[in-house]
Protein backbone atom coordinates (compact mmCIF):
# COMPACT_ATOMS: atom_id res chain seq x y z
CA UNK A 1 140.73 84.68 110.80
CA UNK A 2 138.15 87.75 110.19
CA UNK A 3 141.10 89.10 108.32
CA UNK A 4 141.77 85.98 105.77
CA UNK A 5 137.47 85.80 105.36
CA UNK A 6 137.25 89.47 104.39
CA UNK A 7 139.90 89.06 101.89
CA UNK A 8 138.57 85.61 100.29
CA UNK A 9 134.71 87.31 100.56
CA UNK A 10 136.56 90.26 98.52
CA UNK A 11 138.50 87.90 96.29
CA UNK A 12 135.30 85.84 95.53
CA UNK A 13 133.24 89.61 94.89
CA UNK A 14 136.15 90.82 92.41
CA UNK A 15 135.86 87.62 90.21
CA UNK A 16 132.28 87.97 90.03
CA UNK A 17 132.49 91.12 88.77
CA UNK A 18 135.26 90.28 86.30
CA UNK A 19 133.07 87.62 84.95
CA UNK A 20 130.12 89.80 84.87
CA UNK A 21 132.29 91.88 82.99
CA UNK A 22 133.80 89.05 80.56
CA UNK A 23 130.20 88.69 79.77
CA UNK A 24 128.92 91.96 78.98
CA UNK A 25 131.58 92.75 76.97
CA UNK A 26 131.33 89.63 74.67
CA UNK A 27 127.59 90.59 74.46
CA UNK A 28 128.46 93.42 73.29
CA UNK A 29 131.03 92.69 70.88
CA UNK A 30 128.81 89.81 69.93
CA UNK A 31 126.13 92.42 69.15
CA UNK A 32 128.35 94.82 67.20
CA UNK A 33 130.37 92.16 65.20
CA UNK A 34 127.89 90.03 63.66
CA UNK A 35 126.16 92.99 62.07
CA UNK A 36 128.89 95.08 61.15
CA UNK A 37 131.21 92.06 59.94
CA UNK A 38 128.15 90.62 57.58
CA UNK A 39 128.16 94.43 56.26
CA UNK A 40 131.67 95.38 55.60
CA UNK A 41 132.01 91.47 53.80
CA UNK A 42 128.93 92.10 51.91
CA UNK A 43 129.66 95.41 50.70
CA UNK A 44 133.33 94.66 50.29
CA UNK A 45 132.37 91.47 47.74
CA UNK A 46 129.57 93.87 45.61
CA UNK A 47 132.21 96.58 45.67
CA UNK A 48 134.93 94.57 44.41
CA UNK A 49 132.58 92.39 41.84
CA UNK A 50 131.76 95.93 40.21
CA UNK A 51 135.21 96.78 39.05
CA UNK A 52 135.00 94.84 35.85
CA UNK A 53 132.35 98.06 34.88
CA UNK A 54 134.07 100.28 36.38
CA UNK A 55 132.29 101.74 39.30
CA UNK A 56 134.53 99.16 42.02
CA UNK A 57 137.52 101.39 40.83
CA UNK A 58 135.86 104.29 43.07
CA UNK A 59 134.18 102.39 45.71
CA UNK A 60 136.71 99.73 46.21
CA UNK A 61 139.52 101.93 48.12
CA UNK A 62 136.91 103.17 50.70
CA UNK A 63 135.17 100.15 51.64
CA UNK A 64 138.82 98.54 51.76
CA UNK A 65 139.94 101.25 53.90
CA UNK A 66 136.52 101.26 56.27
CA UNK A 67 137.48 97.03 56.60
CA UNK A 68 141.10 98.19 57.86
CA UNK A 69 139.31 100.69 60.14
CA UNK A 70 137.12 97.88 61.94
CA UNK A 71 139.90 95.74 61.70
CA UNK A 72 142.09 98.05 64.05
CA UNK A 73 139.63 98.39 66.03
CA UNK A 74 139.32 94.95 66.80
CA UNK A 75 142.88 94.35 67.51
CA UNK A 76 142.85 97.17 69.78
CA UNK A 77 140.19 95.49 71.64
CA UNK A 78 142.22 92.24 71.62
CA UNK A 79 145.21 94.05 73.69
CA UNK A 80 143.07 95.68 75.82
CA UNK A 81 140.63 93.27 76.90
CA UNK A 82 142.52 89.96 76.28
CA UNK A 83 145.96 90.75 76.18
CA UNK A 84 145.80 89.41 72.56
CA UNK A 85 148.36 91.35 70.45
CA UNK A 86 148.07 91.69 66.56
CA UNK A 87 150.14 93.72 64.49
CA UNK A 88 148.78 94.89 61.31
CA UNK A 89 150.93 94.47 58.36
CA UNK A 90 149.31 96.66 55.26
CA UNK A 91 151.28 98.25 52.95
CA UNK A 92 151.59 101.66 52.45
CA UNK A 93 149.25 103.03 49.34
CA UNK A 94 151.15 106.15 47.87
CA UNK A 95 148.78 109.05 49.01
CA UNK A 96 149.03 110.62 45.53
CA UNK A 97 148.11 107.61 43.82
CA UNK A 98 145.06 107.62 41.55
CA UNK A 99 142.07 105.63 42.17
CA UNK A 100 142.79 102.59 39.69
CA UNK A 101 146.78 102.06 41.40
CA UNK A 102 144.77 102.79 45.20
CA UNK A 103 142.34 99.60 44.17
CA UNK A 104 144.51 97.30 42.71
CA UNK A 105 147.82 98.45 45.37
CA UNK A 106 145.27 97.60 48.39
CA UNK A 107 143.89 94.10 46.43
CA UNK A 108 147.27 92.98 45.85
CA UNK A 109 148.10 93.53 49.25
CA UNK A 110 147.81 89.91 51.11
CA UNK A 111 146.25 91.92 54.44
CA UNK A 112 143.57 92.76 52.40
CA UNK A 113 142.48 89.27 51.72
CA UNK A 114 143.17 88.01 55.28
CA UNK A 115 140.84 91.22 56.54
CA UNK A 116 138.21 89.59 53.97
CA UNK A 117 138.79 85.91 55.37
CA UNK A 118 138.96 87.68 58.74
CA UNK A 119 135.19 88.74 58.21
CA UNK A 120 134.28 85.93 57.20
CA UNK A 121 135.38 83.54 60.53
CA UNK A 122 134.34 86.65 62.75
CA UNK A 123 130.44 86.26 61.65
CA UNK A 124 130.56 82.26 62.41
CA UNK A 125 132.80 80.99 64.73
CA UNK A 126 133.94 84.40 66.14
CA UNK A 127 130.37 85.36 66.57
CA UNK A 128 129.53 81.56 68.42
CA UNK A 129 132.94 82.50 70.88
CA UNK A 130 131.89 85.94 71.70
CA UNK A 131 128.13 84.83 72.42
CA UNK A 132 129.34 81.79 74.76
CA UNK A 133 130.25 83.70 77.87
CA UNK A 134 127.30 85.67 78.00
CA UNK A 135 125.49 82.91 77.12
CA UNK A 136 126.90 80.75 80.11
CA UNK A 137 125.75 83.81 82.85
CA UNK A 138 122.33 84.42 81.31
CA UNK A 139 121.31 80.90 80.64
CA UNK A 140 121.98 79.97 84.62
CA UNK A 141 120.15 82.54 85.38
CA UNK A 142 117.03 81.62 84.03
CA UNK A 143 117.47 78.33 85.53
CA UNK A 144 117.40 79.96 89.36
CA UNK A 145 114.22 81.91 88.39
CA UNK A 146 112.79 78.94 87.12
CA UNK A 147 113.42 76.98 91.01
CA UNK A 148 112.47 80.01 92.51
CA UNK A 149 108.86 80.34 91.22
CA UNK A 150 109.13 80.99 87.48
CA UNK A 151 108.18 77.09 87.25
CA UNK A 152 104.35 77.87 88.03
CA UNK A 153 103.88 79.41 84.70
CA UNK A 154 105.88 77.28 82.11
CA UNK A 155 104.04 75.61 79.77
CA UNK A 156 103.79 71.49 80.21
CA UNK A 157 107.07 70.15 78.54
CA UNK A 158 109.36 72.76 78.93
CA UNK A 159 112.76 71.77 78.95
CA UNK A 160 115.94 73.70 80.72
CA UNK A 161 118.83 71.83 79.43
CA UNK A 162 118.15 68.28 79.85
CA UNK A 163 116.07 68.70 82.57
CA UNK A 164 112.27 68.53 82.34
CA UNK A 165 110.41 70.73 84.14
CA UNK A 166 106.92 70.29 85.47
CA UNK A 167 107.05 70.69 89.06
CA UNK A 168 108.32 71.57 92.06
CA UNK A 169 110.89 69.72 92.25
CA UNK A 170 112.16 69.56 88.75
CA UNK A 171 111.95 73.25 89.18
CA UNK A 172 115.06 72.21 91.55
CA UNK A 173 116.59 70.18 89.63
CA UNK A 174 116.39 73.23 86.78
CA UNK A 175 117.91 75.27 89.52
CA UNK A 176 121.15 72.75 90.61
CA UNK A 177 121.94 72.19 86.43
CA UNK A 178 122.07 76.37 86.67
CA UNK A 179 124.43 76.63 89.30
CA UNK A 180 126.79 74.25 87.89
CA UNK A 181 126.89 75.88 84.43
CA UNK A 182 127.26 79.13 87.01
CA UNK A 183 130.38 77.38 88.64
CA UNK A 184 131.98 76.55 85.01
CA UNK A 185 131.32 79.95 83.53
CA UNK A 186 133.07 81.33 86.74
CA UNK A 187 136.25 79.53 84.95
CA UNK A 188 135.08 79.66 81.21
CA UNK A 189 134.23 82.48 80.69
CA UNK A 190 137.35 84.35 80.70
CA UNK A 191 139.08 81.78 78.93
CA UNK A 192 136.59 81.50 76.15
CA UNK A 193 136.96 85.62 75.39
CA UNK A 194 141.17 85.06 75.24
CA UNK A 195 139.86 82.25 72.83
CA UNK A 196 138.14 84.81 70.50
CA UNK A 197 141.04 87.19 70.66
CA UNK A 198 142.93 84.28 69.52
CA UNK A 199 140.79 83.19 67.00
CA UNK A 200 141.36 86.63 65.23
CA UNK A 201 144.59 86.75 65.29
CA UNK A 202 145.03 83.42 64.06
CA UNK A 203 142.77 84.86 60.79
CA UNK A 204 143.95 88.23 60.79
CA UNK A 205 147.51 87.86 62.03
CA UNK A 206 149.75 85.85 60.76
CA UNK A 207 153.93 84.76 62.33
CA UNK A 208 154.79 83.94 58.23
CA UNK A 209 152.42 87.27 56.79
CA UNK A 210 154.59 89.12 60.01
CA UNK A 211 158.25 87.53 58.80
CA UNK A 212 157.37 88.72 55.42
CA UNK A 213 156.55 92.02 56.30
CA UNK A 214 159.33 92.57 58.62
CA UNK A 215 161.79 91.56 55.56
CA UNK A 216 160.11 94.22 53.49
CA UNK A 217 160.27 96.67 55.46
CA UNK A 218 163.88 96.23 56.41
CA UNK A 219 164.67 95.91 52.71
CA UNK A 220 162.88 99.60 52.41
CA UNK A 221 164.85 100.71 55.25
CA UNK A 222 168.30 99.75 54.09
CA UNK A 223 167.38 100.84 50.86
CA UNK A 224 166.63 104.05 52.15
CA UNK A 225 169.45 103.67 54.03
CA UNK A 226 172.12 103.27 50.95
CA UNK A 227 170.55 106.01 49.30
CA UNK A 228 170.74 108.46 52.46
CA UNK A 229 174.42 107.75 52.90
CA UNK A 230 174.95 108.15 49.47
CA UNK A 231 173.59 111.65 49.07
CA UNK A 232 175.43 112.56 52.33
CA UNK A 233 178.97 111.73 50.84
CA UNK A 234 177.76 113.93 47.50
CA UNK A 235 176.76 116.95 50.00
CA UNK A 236 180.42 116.23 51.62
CA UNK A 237 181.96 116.23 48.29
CA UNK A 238 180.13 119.92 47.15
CA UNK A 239 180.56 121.27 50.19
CA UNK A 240 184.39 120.62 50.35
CA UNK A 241 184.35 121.58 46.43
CA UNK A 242 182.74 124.85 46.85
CA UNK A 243 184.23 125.66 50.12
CA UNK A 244 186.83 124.47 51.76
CA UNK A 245 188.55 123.59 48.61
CA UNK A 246 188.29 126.74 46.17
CA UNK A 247 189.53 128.64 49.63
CA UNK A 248 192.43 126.38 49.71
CA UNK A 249 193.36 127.00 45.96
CA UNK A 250 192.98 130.33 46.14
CA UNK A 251 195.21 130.81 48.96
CA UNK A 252 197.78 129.05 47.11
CA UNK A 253 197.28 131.46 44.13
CA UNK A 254 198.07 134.58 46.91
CA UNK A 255 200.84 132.53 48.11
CA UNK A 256 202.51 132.58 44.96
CA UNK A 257 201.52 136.04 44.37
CA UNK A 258 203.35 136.77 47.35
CA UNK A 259 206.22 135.26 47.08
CA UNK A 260 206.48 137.15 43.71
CA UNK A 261 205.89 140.55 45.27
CA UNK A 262 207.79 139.87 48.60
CA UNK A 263 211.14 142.03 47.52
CA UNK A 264 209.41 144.54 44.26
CA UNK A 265 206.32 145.35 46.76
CA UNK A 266 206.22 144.57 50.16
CA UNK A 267 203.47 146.40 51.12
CA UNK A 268 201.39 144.26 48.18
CA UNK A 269 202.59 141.51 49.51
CA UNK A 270 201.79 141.83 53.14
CA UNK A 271 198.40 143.10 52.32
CA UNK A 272 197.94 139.42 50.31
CA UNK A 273 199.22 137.85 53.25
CA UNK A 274 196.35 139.06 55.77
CA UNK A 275 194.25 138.22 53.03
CA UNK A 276 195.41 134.70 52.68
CA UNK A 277 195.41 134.11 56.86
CA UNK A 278 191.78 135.43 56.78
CA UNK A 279 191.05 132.78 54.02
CA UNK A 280 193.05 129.90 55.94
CA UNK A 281 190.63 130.85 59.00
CA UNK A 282 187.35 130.60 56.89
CA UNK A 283 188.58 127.34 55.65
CA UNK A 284 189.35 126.11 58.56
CA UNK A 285 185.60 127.14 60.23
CA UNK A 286 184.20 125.84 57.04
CA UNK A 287 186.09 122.28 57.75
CA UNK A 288 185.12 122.27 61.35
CA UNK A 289 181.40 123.16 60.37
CA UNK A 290 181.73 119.92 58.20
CA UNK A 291 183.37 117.82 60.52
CA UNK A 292 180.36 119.04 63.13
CA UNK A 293 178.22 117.69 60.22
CA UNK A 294 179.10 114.47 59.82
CA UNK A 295 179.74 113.88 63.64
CA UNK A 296 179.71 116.30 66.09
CA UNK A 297 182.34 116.18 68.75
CA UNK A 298 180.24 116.98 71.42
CA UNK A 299 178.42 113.69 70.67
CA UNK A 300 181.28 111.75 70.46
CA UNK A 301 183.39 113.32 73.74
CA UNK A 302 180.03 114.06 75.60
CA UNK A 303 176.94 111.74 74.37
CA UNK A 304 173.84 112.37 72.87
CA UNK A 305 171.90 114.51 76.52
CA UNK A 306 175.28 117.12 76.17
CA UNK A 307 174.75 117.03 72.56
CA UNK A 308 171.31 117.72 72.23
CA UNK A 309 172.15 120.56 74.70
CA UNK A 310 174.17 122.15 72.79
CA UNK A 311 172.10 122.14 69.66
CA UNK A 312 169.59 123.78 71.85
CA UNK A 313 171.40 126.51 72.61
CA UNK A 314 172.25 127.62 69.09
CA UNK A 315 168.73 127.79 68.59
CA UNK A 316 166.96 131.24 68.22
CA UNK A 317 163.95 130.02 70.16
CA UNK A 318 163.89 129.44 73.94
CA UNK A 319 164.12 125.81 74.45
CA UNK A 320 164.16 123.68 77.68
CA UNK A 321 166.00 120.06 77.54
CA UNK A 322 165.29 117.39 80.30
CA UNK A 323 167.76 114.51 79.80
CA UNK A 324 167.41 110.90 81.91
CA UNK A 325 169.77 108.89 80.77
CA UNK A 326 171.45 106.11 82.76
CA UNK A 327 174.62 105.87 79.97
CA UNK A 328 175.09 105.70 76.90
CA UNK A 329 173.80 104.18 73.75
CA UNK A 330 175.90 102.50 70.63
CA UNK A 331 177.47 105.04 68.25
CA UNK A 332 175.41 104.55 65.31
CA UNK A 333 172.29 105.08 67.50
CA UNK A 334 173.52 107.93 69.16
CA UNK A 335 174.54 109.99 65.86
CA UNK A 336 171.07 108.57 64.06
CA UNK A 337 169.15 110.31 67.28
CA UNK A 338 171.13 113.37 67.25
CA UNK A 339 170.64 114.35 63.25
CA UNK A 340 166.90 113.18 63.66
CA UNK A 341 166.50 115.66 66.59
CA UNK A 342 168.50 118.80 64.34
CA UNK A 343 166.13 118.22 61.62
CA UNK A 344 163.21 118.12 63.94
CA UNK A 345 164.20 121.36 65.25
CA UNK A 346 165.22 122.92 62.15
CA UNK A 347 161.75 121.97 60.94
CA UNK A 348 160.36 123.19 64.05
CA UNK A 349 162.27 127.00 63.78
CA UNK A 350 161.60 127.81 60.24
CA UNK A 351 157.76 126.37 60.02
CA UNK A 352 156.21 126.12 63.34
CA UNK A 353 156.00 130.04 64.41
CA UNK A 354 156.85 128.56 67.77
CA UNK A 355 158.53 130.94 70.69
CA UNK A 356 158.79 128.14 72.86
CA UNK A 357 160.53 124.83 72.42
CA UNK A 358 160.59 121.29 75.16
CA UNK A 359 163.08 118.35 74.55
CA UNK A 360 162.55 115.31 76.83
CA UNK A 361 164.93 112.50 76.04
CA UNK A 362 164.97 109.47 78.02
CA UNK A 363 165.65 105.42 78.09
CA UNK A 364 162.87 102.71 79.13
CA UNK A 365 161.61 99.33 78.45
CA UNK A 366 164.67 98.79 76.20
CA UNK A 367 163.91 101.81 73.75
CA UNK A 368 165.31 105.16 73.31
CA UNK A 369 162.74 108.04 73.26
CA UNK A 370 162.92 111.63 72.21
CA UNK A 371 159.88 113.93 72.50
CA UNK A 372 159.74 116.96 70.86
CA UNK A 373 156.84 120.01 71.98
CA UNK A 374 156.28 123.25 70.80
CA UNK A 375 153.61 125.58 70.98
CA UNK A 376 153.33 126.87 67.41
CA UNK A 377 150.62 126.67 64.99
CA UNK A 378 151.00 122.65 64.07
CA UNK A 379 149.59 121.26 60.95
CA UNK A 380 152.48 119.20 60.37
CA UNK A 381 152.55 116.02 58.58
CA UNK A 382 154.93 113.41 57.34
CA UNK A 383 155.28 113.01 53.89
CA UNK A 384 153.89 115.05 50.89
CA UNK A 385 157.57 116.61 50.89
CA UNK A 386 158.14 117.23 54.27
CA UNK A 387 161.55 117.01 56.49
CA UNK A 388 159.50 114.32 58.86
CA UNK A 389 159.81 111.83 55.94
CA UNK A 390 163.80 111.80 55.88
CA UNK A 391 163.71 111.87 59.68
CA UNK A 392 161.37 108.47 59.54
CA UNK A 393 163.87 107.03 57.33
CA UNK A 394 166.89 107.75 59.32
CA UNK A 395 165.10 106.15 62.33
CA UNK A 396 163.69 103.27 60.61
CA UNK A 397 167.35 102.09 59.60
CA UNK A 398 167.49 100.98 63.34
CA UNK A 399 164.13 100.04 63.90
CA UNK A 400 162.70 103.37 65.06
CA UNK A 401 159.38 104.63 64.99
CA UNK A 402 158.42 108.36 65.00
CA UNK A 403 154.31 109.58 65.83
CA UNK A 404 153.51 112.87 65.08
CA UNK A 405 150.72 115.15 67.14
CA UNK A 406 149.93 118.33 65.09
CA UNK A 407 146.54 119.73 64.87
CA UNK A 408 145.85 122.60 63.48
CA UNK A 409 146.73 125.88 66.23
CA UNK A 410 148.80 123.35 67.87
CA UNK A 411 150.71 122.14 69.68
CA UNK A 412 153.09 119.64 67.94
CA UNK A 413 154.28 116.68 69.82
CA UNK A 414 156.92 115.06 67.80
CA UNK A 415 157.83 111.48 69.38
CA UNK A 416 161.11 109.29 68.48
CA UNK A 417 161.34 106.00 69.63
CA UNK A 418 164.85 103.49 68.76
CA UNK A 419 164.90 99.91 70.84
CA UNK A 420 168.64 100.38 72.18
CA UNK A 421 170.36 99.08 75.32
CA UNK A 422 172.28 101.89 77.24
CA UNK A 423 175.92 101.35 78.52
């Protein structure tokens, strides 16, 4: 019995404080919105009305780009504090474009305009849902300090709610109409912040904006895609050209020498025939360097951990592997992870100045996650011609993701995520 009252007491304590807490932070946000959403939507509009003369051109990207800012910010607060997800769906602005294609690339973009429309409903009715919780703990709690002697100094025909108060027991009355708006905002109040959160993302995030976005992308990606595989079977074609090939026709050549020597000059002849073994042996590495190229047979006897093992001992810098993996992922995924981790490295040996390498490669939640650590001199980036860019393309085929940590003096943390199911 003292048992089941402690925990109810506690239980009753730990929603008080979560209200409490809905409240403040809806103040707050209430607060910080109204001002800063009437500014970036005021400055956005007299930024984008001065392009016609030329000076929006300039201005336009930044304030565009400070609106996407707040706008992130916002939906991180909507997963955090109301479990609210929204996924933002801009498209990318080529980094080397100049300031006319940046303006017009971000106003043709239809997030831009649903950021603007965003700003818009967040100063009104986004402003009148964040104020409401607070609103319902504050206003009750006038109405207790009014029964408990705050009454004496009113002026005559003061009104809390629709209760007159002018004495005593009005005061009371005032004081029973607060703890019933208490008792509701107990059970509003967190229900009326998941209502904001959804109120943005019904303005800023949209399931047909999403679908469209999502078929974009995967266009890019198979486009990407096409063109990858197609400069792959041109590398295959050279490198069987200049190597395995010419060795192939030139130890036909020695052959024939050979067989013309064999009986006017043996000794010729059996020098041409070490010579043509030796190049039957270099063609036959170069073939099996291919082969390892195009799919290793590690990876296809072993699986991606032994793979990834072995790459990391051919390496010339000390490197330490930690592989949980409960099975074993589709073929396609496994050879997609494998080249994306060889470039990574390869990238990481020749550029990084690193002496010390760390591979962790694991399965959860349905995805398949490779993290990459050294402790060179970072500074790297994707894009602007680096090997990151072709190892976000390879991944985004399957619906990968890959975050890069690189600040300047290091380290670099290069992540690789792929949503696979293991066998």
């Amino acid at each position: 019995m003292t048992i089941d009252t402690k925990n109810r007491g506690g239980q009753r304590e730990q929603r008080l404080k979560g209200m409490a807490k809905g409240a403040a932070r809806t103040l707050g946000l209430a607060l910080v919105s109204l001002p800063a959403s009437v500014l970036c939507f005021v400055l956005s509009a007299v930024s984008i009305s001065l392009i016609p003369i030329g000076i929006g051109i300039v201005t336009t990207p930044y304030m565009l780009t400070a609106v996407r800012t707040y706008a992130n910010w916002r939906r991180a607060l909507a997963a955090e504090w109301g479990g609210v997800r929204i996924t933002p769906s801009y498209r990318p602005v080529p980094k080397d474009a100049n300031p006319w294609g940046r303006t017009f690339g971000m106003l043709g973009d239809p997030a831009t305009w649903r950021d603007l429309r965003w700003l818009l409903a967040d100063m009104t009715a986004g402003f009148t849902t964040a104020v409401l919780p607070a609103a319902l703990l504050l206003y009750p709690l006038e109405g207790i300090l009014i029964a408990i002697a705050l009454w004496r100094v009113l002026p005559d025909g003061y009104w809390y709610g629709f209760v007159p108060v002018s004495d005593q027991t009005s005061a009371l009355g005032a004081g029973a109409l607060a703890l019933v708006l208490l008792f509701l905002a107990h059970f509003l109040t967190p229900r009326l912040l998941h209502g904001h959160f959804l109120l943005t993302r019904a303005v800023l995030g949209s399931n047909r904006s999403e679908l469209t976005e999502r078929v974009r992308v995967l266009s890019e990606t198979r486009r990407d895609a096409v063109d990858t595989s197609a400069a792959e079977l041109r590398r295959i074609e050279r490198d069987l050209h200049d190597g395995a090939q010419a060795r192939l026709v030139a130890m036909g050549m020695d052959l024939g020498t050979i067989e013309a020597l064999i009986e006017k000059d043996p000794a010729k002849a059996r020098e041409l025939l070490a010579h043509a073994r030796r190049s039957s042996a270099e063609a036959l590495t170069e073939l099996r360097e291919l082969v390892r190229g195009i799919h290793p047979p590690v990876l296809a006897e072993r699986g991606l951990g032994d793979a990834v093992r072995a790459l990391a001992l051919r390496l010339p810098v000390a490197t330490e592997v930690t592989v949980e993996l409960s099975g074993r992922a589709e073929a396609p995924v496994e050879s997609a992870a494998y080249f994306a981790v060889s470039e990574v490295l390869t990238n990481t040996v020749k550029h990084s100045g690193a002496d010390r390498i760390w591979i962790d490669l694991h399965h959860a939640d349905g995805h398949l996650r490779v993290g990459i650590t050294d402790n060179g001199k970072g500074g790297a980036v994707i894009g602007a011609g680096s090997g990151l860019t072709g190892v976000e393309r390879r991944l985004g085929t399957f619906d990968g993701v890959l975050a890069v940590s690189s600040p300047v003096g290091g380290p670099t943390l290069v992540t690789m995520e792929m949503p696979c199911a293991l066998s």
